[in-house]
PDB file of N, CA and C in Angstrom:
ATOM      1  N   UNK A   1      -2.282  17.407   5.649  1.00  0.00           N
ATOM      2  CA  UNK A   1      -2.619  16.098   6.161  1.00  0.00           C
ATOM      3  C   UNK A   1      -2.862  15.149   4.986  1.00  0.00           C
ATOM      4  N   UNK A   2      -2.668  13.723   5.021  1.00  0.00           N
ATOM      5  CA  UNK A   2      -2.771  13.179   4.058  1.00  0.00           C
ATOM      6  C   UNK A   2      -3.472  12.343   3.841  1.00  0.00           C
ATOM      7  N   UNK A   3      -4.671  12.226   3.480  1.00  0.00           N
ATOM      8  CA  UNK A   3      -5.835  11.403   3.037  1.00  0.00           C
ATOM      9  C   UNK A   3      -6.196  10.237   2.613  1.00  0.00           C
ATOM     10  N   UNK A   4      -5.388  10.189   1.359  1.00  0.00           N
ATOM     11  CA  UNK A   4      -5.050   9.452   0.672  1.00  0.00           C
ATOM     12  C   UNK A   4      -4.038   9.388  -0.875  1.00  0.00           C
ATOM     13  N   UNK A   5      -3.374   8.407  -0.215  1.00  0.00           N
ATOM     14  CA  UNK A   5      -2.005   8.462  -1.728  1.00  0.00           C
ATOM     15  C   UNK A   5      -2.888   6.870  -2.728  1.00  0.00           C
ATOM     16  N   UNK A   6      -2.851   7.381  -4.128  1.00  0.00           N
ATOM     17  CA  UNK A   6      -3.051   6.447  -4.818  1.00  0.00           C
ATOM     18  C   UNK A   6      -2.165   6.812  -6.128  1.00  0.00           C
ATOM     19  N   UNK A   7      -2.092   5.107  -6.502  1.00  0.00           N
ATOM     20  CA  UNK A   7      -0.922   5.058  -8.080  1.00  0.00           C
ATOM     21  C   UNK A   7      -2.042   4.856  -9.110  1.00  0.00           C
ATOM     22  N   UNK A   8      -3.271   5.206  -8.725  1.00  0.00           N
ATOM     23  CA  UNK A   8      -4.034   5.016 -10.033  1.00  0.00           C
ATOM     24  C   UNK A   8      -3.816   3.553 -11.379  1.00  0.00           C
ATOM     25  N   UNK A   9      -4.798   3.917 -12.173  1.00  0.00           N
ATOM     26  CA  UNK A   9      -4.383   2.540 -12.232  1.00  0.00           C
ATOM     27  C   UNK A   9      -3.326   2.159 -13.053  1.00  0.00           C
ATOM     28  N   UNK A  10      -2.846   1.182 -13.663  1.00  0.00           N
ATOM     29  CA  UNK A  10      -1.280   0.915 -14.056  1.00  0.00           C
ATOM     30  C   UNK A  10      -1.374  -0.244 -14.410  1.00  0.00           C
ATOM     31  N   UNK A  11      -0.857  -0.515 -15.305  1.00  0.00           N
ATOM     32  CA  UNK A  11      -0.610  -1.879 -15.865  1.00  0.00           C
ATOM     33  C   UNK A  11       0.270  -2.827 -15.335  1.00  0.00           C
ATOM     34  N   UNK A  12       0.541  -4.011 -14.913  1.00  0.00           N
ATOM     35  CA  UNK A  12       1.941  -4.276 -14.683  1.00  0.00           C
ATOM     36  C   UNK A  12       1.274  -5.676 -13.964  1.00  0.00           C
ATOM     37  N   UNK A  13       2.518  -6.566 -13.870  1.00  0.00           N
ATOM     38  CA  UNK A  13       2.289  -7.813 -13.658  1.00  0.00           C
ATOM     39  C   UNK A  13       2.949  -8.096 -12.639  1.00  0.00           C
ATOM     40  N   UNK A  14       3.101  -7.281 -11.414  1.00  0.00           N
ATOM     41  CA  UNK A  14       3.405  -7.430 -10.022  1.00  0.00           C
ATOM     42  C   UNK A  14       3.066  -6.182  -9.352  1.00  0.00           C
ATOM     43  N   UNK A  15       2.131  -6.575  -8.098  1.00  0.00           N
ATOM     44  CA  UNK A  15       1.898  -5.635  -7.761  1.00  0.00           C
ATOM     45  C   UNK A  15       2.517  -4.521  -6.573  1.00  0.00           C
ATOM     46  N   UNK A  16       4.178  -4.964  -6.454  1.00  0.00           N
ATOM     47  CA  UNK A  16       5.202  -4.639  -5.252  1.00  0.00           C
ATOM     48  C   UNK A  16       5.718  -2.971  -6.555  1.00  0.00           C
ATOM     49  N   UNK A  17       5.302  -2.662  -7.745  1.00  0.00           N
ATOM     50  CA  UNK A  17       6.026  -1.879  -8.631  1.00  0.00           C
ATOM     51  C   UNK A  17       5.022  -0.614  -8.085  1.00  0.00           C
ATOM     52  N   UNK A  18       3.724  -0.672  -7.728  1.00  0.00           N
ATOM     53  CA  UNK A  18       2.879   0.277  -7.071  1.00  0.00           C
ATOM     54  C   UNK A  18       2.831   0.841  -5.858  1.00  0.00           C
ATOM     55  N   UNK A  19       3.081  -0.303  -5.267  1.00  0.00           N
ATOM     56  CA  UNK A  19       3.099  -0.602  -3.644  1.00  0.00           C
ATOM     57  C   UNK A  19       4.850   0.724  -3.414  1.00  0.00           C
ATOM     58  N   UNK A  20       5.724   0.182  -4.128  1.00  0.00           N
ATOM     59  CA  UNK A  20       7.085   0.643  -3.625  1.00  0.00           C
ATOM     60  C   UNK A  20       6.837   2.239  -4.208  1.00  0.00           C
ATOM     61  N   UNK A  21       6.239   2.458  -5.359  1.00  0.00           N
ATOM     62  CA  UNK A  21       6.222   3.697  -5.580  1.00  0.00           C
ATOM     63  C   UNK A  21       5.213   4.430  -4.412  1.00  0.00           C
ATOM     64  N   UNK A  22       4.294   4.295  -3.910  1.00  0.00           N
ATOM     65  CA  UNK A  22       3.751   4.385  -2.894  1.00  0.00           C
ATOM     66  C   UNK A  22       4.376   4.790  -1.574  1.00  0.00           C
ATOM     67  N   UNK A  23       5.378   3.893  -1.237  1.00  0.00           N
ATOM     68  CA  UNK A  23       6.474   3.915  -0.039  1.00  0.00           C
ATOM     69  C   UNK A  23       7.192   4.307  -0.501  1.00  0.00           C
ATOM     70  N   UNK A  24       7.678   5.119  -1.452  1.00  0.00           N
ATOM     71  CA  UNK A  24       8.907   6.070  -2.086  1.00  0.00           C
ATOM     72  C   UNK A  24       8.911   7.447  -1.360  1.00  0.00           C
ATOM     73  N   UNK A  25       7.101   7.800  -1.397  1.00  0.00           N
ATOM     74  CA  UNK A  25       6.407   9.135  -1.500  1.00  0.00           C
ATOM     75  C   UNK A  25       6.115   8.966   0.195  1.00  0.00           C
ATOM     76  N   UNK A  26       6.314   8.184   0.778  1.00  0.00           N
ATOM     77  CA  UNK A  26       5.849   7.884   2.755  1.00  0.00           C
ATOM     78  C   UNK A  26       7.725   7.952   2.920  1.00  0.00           C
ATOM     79  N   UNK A  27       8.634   7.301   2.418  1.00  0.00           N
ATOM     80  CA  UNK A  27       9.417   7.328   3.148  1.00  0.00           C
ATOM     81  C   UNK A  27      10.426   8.823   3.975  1.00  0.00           C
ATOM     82  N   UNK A  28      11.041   8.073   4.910  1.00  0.00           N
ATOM     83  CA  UNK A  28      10.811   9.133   6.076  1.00  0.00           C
ATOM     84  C   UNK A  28       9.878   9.044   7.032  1.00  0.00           C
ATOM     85  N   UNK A  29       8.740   9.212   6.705  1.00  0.00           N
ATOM     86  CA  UNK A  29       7.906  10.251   7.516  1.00  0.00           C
ATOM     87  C   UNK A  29       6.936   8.750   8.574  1.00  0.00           C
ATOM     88  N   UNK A  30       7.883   7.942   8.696  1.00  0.00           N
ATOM     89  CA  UNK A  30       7.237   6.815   9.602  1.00  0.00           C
ATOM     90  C   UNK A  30       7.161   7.195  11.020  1.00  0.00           C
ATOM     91  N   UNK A  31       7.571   7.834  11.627  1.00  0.00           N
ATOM     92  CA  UNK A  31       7.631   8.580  12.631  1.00  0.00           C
ATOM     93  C   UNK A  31       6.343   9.659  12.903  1.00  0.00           C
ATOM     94  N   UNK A  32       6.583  10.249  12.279  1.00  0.00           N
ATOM     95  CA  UNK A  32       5.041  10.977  11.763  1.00  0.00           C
ATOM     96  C   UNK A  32       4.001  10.751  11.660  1.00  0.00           C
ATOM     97  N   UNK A  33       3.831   9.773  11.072  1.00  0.00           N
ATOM     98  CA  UNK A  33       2.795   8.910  10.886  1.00  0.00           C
ATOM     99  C   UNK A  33       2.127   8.096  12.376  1.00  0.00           C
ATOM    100  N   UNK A  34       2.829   7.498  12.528  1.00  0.00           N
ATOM    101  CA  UNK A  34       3.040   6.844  14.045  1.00  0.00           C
ATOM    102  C   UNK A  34       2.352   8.140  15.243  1.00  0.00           C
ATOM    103  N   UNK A  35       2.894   9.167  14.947  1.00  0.00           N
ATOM    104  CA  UNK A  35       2.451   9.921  15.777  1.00  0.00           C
ATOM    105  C   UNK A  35       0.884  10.686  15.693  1.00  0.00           C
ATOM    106  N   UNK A  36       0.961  10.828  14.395  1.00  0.00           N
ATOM    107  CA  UNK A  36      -0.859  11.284  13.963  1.00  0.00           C
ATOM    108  C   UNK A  36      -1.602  10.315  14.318  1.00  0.00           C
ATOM    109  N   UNK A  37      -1.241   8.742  14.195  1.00  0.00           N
ATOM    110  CA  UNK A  37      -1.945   7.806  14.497  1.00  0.00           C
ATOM    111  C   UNK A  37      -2.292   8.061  15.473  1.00  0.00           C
ATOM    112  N   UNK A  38      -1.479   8.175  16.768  1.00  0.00           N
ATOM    113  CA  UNK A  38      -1.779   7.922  18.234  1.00  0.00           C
ATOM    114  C   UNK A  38      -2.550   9.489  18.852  1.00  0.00           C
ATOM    115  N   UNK A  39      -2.442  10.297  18.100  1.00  0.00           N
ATOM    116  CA  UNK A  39      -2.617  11.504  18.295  1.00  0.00           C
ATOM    117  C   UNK A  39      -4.001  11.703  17.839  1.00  0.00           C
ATOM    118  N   UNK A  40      -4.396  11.648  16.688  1.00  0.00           N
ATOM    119  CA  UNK A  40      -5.921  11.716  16.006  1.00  0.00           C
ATOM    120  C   UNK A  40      -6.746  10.238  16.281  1.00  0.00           C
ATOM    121  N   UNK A  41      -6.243   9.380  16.479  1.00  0.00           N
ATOM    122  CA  UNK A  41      -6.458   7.913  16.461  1.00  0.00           C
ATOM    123  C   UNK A  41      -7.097   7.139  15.242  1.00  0.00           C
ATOM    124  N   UNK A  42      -6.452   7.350  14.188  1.00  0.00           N
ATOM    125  CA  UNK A  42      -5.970   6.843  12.936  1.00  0.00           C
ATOM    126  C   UNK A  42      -6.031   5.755  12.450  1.00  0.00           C
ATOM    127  N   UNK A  43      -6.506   5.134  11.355  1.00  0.00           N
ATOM    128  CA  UNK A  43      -6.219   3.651  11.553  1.00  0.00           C
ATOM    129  C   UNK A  43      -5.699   4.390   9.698  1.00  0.00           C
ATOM    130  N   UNK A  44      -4.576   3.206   8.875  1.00  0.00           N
ATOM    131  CA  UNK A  44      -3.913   3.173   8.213  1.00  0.00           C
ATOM    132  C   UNK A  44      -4.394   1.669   7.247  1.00  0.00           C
ATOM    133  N   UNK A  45      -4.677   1.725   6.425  1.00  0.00           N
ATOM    134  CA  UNK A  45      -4.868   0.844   4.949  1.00  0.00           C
ATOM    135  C   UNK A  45      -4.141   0.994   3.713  1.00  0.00           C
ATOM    136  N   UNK A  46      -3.478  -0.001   3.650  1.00  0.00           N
ATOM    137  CA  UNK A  46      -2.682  -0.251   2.496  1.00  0.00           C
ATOM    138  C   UNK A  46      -3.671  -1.379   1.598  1.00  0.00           C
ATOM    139  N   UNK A  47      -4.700  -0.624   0.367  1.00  0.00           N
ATOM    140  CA  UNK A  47      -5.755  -1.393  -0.610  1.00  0.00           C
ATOM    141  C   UNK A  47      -5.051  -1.378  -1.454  1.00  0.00           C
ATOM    142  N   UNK A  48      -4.888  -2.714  -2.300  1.00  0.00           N
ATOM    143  CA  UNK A  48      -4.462  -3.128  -3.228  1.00  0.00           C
ATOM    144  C   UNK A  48      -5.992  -3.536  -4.190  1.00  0.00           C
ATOM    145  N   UNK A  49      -5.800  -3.028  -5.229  1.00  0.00           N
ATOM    146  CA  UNK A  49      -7.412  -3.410  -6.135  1.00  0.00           C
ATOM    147  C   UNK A  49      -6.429  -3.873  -7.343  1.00  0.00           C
ATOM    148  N   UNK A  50      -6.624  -4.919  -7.694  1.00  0.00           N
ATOM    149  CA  UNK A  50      -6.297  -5.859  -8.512  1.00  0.00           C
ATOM    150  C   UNK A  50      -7.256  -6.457  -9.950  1.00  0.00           C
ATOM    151  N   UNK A  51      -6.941  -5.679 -11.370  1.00  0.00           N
ATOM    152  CA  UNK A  51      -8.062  -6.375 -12.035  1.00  0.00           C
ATOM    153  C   UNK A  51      -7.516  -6.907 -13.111  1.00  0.00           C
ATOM    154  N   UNK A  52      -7.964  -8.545 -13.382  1.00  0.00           N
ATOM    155  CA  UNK A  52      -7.461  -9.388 -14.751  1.00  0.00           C
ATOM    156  C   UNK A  52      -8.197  -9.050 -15.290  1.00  0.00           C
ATOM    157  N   UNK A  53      -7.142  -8.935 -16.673  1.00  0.00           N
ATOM    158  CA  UNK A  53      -7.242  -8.563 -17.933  1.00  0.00           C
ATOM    159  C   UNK A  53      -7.000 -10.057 -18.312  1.00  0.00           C
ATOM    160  N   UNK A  54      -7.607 -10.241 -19.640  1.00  0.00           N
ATOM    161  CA  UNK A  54      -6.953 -11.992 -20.441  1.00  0.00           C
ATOM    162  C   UNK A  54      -6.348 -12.943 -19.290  1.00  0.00           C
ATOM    163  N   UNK A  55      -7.432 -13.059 -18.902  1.00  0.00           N
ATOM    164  CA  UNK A  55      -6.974 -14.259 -17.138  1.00  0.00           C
ATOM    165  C   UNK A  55      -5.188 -14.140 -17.124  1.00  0.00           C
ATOM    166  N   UNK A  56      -4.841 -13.176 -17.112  1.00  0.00           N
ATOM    167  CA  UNK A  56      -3.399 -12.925 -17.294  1.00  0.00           C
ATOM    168  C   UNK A  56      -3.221 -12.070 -15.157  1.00  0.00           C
ATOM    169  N   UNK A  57      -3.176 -13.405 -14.283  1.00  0.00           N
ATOM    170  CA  UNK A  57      -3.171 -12.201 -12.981  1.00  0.00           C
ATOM    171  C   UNK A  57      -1.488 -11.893 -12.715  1.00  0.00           C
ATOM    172  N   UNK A  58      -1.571 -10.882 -11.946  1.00  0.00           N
ATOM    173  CA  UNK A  58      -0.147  -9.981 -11.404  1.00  0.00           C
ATOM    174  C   UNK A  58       0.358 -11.094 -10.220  1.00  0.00           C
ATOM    175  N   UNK A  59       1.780 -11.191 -10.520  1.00  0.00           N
ATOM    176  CA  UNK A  59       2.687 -11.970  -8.893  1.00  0.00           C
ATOM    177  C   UNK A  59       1.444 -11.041  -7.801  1.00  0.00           C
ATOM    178  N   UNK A  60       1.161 -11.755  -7.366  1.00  0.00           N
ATOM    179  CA  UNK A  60       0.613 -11.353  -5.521  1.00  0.00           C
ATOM    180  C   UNK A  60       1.237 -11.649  -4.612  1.00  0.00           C
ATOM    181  N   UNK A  61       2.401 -11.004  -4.469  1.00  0.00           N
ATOM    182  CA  UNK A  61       3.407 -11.191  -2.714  1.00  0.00           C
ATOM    183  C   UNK A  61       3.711  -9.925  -2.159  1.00  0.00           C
ATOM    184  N   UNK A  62       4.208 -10.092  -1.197  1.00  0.00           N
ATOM    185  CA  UNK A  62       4.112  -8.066  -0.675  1.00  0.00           C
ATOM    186  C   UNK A  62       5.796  -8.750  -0.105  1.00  0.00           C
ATOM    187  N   UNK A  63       6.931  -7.455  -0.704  1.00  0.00           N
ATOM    188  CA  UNK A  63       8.178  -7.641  -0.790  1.00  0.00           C
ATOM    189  C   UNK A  63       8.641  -7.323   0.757  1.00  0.00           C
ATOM    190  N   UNK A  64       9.314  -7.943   1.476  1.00  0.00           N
ATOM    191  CA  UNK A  64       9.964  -7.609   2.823  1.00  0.00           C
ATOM    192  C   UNK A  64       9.449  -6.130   3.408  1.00  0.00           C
ATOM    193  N   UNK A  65      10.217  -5.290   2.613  1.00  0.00           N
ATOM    194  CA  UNK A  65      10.171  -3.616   3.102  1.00  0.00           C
ATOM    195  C   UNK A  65       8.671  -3.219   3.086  1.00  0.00           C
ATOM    196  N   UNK A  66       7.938  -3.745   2.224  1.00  0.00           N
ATOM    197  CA  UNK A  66       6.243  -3.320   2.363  1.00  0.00           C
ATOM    198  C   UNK A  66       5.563  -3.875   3.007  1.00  0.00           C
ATOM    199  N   UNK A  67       6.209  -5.410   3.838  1.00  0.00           N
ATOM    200  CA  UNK A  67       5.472  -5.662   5.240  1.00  0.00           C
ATOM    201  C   UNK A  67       5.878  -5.193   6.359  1.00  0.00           C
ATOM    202  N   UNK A  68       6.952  -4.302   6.143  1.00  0.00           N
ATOM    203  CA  UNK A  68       7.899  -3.577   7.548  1.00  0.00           C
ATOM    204  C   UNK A  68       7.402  -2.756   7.610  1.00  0.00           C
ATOM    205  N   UNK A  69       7.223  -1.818   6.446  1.00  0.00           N
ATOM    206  CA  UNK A  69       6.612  -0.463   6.676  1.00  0.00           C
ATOM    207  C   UNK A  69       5.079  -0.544   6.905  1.00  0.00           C
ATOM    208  N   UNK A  70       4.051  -1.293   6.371  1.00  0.00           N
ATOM    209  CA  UNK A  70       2.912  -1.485   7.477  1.00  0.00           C
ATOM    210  C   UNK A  70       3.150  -2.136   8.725  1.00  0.00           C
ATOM    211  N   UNK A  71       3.803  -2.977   9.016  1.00  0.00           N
ATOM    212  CA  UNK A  71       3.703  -3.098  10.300  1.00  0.00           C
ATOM    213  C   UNK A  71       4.148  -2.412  11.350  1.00  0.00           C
ATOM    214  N   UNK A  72       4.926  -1.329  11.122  1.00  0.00           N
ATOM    215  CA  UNK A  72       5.604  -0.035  11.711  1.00  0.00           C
ATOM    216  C   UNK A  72       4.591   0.970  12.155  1.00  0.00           C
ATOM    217  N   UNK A  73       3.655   1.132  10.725  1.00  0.00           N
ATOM    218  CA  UNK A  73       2.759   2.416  10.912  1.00  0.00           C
ATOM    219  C   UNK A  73       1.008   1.562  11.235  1.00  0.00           C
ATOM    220  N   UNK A  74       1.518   0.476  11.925  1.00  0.00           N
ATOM    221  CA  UNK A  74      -0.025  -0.893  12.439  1.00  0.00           C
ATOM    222  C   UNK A  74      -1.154  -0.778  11.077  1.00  0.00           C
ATOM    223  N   UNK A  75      -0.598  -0.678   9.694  1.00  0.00           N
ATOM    224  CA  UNK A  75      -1.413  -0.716   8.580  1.00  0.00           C
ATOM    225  C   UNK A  75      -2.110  -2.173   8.337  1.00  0.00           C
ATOM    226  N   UNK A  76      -3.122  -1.824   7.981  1.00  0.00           N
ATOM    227  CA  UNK A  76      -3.973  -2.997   7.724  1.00  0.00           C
ATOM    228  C   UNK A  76      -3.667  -3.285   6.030  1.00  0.00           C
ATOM    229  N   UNK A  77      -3.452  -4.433   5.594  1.00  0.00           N
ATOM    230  CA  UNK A  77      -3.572  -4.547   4.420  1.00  0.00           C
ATOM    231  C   UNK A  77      -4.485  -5.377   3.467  1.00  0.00           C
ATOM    232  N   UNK A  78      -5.111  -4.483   2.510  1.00  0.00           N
ATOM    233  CA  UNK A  78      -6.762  -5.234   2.183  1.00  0.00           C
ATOM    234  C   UNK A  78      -6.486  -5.382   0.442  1.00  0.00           C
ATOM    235  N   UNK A  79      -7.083  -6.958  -0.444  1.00  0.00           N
ATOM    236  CA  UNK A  79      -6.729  -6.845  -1.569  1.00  0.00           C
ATOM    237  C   UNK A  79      -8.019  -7.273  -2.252  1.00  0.00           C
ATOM    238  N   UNK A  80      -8.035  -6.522  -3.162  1.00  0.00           N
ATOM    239  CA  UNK A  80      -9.449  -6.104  -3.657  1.00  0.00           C
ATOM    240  C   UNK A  80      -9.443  -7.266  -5.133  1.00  0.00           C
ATOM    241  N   UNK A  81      -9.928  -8.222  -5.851  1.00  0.00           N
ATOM    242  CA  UNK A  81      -9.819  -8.987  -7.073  1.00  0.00           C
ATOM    243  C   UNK A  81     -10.564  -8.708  -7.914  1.00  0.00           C
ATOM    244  N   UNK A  82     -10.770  -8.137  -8.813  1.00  0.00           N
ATOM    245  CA  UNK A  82     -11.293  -8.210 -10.065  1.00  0.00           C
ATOM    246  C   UNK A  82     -11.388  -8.930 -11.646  1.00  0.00           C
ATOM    247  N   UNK A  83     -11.954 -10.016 -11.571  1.00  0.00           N
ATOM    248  CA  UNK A  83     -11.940 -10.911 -12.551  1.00  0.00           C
ATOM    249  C   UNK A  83     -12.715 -10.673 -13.998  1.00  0.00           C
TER     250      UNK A  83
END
């Protein structure tokens, strides 16, 4: 069963390079998912924790396929700022 997937933290100046590696390691299994949901009654979070370095912040947009695939598996998506 799966708990929780995290990309730990990572450098990078968009945050869709985490997010997709993330949905690399889910894809497929949307079906599955969908079904544990309704089955255990599940709720699903996609946290984004975000921290500037040298007021230098990351693009913040979530790319087509990473609003399909939460809205498929009814994921909530929450973004965390660190200044």
């Amino acid at each position: 069963m799966i708990t929780g997937l995290k990309a730990g933290y990572q450098e990078s100046y968009n945050i869709n390079n985490q997010l997709n590696a993330i949905l690399k390691s889910l894809k497929g299994k949307t079906k599955q998912l969908r079904h544990l949901k309704e089955k255990y009654g599940l709720e699903f979070l996609l946290m984004v924790v975000i921290q500037v370095e040298n007021s230098e912040p990351p693009a913040m947009y979530l790319q087509k396929d990473i609003i399909d695939f939460a809205s498929l598996i009814q994921a909530e998506i929450h973004f965390y700022l660190y200044i």
